[in-house]
C-alpha atoms as a PDB file:
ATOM      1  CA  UNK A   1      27.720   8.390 -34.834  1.00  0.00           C
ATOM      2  CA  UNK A   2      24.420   7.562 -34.209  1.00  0.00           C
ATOM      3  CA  UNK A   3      22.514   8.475 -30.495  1.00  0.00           C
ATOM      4  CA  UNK A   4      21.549   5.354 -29.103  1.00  0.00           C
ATOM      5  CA  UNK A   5      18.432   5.908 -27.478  1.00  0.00           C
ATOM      6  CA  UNK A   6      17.801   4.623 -23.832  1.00  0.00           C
ATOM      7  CA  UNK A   7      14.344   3.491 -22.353  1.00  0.00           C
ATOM      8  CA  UNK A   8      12.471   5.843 -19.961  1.00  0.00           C
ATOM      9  CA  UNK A   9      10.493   4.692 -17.151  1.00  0.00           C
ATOM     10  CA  UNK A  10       8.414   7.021 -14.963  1.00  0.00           C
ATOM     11  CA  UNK A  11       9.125   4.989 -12.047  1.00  0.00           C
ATOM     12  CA  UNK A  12      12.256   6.559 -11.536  1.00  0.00           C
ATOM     13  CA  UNK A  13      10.745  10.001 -10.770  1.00  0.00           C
ATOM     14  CA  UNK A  14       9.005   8.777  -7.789  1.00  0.00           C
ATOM     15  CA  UNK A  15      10.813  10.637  -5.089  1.00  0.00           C
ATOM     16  CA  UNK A  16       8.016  10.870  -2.236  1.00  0.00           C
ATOM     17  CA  UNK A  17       4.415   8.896  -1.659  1.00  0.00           C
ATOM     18  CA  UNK A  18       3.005  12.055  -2.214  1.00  0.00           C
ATOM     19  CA  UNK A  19       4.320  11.772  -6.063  1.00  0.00           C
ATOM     20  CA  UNK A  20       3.652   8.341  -6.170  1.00  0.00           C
ATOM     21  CA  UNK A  21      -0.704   9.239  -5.400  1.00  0.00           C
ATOM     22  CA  UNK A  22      -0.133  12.892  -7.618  1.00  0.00           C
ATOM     23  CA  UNK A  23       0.585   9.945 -10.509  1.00  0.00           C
ATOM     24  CA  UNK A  24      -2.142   7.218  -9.677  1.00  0.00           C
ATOM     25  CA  UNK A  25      -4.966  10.341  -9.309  1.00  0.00           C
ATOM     26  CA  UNK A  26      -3.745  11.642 -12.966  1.00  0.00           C
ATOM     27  CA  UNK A  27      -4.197   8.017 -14.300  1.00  0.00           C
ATOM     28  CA  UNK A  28      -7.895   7.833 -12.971  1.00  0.00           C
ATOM     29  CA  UNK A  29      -8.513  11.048 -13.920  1.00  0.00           C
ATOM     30  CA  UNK A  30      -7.329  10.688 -17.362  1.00  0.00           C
ATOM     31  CA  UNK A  31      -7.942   6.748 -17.660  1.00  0.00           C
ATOM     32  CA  UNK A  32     -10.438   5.917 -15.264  1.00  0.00           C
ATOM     33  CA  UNK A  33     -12.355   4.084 -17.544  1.00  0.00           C
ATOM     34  CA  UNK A  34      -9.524   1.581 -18.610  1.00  0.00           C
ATOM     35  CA  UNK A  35      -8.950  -1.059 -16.118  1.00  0.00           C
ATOM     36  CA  UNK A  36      -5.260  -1.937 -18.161  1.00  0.00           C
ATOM     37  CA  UNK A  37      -4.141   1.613 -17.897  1.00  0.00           C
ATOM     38  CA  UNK A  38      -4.919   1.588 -14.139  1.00  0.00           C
ATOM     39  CA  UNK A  39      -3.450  -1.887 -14.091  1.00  0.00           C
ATOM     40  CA  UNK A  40      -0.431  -0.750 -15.736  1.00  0.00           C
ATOM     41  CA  UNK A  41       0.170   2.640 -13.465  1.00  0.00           C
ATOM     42  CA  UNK A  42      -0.149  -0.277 -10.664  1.00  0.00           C
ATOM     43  CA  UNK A  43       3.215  -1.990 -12.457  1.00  0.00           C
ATOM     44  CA  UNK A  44       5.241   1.341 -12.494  1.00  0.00           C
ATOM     45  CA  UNK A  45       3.961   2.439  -8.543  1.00  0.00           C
ATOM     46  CA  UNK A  46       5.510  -1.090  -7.790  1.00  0.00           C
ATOM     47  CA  UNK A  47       8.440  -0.868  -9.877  1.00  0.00           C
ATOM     48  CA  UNK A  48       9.574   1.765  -8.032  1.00  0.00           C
ATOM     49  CA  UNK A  49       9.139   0.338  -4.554  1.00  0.00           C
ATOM     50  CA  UNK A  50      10.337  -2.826  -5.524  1.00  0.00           C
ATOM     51  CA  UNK A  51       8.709  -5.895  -6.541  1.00  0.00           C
ATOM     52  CA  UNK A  52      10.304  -8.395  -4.622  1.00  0.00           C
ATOM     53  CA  UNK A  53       9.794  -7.117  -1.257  1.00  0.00           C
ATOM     54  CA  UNK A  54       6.083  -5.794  -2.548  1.00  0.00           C
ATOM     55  CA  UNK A  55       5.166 -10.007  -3.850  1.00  0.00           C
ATOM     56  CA  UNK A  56       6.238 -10.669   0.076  1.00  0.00           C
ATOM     57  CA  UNK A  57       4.136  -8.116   1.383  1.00  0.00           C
ATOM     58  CA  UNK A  58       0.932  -8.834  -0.788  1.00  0.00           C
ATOM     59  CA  UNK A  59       1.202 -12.828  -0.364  1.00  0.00           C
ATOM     60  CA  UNK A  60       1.862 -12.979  -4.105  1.00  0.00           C
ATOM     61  CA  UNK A  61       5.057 -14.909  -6.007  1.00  0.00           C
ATOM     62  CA  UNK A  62       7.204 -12.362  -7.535  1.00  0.00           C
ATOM     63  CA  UNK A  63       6.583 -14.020 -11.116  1.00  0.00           C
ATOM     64  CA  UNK A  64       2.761 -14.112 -10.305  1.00  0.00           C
ATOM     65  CA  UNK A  65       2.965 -10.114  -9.397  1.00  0.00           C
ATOM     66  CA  UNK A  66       5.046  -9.607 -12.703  1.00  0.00           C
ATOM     67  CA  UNK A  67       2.165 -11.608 -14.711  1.00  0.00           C
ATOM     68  CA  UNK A  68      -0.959  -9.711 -12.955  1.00  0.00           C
ATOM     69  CA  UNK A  69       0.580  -6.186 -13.632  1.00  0.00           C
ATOM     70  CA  UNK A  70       2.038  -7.203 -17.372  1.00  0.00           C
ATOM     71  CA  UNK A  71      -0.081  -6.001 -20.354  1.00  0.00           C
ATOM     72  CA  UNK A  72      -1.678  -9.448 -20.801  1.00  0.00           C
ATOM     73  CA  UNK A  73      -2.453  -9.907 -17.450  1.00  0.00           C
ATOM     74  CA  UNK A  74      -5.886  -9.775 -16.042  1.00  0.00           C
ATOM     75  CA  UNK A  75      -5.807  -9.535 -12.222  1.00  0.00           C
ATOM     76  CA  UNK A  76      -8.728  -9.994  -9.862  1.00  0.00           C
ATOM     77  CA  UNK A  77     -10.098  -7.338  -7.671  1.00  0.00           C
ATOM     78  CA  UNK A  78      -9.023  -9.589  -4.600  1.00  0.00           C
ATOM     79  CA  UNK A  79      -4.964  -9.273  -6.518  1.00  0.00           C
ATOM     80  CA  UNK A  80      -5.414  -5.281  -6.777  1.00  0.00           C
ATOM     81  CA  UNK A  81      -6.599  -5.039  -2.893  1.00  0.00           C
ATOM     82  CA  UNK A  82      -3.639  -6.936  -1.767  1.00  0.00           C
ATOM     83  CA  UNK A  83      -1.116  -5.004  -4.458  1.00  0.00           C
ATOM     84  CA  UNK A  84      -2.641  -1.767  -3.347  1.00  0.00           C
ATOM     85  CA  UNK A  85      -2.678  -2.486   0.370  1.00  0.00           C
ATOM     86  CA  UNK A  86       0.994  -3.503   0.157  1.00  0.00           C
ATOM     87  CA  UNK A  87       2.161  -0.370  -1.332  1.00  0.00           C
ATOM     88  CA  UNK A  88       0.158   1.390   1.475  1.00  0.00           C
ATOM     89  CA  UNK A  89      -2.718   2.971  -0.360  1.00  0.00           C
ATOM     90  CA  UNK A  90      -6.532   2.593   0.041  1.00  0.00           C
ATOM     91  CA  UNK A  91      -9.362   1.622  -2.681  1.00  0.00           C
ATOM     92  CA  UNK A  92     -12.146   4.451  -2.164  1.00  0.00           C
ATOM     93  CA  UNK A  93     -15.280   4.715  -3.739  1.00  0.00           C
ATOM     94  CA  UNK A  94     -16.854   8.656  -3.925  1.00  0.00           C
ATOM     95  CA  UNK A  95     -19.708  10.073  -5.377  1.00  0.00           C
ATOM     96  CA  UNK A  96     -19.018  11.104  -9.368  1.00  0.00           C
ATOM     97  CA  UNK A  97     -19.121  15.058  -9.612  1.00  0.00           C
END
């Protein structure tokens, strides 16, 4: 009998906001040159907290907050400040070592 195979998602493993800026740090880190792969670790952060209650919070429409974070979206900086202030974190500039 064949294994059917079932889809993972990394959002799952979020367990604390701790694990939630351990993941977004790795994706700068390893990506930080690729707006969509920062754009994308965006969709799975709000995922996991929910994207209903996170479009409420951000003063976006659920379906507009599905299109900025999908792979052919293309948000503004304005719709990342109010995604990122809504799931509590903070855009910081620093000094490249």
């Amino acid at each position: 009998m064949p294994v059917k195979p079932s889809r993972w998602g990394s959002a799952e493993y979020f367990q604390t906001e701790e694990d939630i800026q351990v993941y977004l740090e790795a994706v700068l880190e390893d990506e930080g040159d690729d707006p969509a792969d920062i754009i994308h670790a965006l969709g799975v952060v709000a995922r996991a907290k929910n994207m209903s209650k996170l479009a409420r919070e951000a003063g976006i429409s659920r379906e507009g907050l599905y299109k900025a974070l999908s792979e052919e979206g293309n948000p503004t900086f304005a719709t990342v400040a109010k995604i990122a202030r809504a799931l509590g974190l903070q855009i910081r500039f620093q000094t490249a070592a």
